[in-house]
Protein backbone atom coordinates (compact mmCIF):
# COMPACT_ATOMS: atom_id res chain seq x y z
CA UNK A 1 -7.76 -11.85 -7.94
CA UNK A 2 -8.57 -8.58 -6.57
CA UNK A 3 -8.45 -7.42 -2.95
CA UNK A 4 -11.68 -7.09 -1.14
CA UNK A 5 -12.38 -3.52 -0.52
CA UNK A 6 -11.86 -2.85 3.26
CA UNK A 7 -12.58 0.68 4.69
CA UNK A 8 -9.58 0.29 7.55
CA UNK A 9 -7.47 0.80 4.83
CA UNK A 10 -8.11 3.92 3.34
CA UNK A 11 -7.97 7.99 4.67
CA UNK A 12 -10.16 10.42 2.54
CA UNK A 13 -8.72 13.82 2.45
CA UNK A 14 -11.07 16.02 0.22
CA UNK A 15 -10.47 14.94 -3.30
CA UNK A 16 -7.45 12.81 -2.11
CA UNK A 17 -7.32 9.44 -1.65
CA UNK A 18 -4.47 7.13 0.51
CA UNK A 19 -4.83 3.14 0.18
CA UNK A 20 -2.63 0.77 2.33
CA UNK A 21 -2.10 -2.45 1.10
CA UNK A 22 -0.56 -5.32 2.57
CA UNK A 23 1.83 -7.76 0.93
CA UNK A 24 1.46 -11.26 1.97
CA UNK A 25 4.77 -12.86 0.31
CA UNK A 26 6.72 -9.24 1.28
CA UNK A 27 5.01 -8.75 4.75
CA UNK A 28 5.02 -5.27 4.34
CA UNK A 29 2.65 -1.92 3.83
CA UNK A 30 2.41 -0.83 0.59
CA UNK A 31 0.80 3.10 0.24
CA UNK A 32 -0.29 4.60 -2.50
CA UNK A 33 -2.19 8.22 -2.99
CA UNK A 34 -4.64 9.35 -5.75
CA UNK A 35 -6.44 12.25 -6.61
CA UNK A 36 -9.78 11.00 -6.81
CA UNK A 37 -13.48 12.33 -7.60
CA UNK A 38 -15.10 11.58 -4.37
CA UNK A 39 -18.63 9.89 -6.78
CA UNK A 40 -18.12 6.28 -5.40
CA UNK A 41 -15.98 5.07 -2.07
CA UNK A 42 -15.22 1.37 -2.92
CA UNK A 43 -14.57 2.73 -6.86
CA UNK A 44 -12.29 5.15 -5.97
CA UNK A 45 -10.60 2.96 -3.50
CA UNK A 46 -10.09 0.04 -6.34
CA UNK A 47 -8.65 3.62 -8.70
CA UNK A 48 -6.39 4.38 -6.08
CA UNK A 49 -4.75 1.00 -5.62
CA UNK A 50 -4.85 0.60 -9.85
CA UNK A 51 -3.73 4.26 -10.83
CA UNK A 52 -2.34 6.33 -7.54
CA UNK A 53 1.45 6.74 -6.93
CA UNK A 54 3.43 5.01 -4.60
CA UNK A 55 4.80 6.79 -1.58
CA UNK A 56 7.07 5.81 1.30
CA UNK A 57 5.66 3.26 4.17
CA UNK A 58 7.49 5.57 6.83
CA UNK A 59 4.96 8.91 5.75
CA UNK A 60 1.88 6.24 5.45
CA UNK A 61 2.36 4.77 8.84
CA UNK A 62 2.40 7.82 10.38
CA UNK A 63 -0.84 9.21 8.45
CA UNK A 64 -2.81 5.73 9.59
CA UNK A 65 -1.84 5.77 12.86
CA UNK A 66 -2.77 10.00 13.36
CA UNK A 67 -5.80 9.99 11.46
């Protein structure tokens, strides 16, 4: 099943983009950053969460909650 593409849940920074997802079973944040070609929002954002690397929670709370 894939996630439904929600807008709260990713930043845009130029070409880079940063996608939280949240783990139901784990109930945690799971980040994970992309360099991305800026064409389509809700395709990029479904590249992001399929191809981008995972980075800590701690640095991705702190980017949500500033920007």
């Amino acid at each position: 099943m894939r996630l439904k593409f929600d807008r709260a849940n990713v930043r845009w920074f130029n070409n880079v983009g940063i996608v939280r997802r949240y783990d139901e079973q784990t109930k945690v944040w799971f980040y994970f950053i992309k360099n991305i070609d800026g064409f389509d929002e809700e395709t990029d954002y479904y590249c992001i969460l399929d191809w981008g690397t995972h980075f800590p929670a701690e640095v991705g709370n702190l980017l949500f909650d500033k920007y």
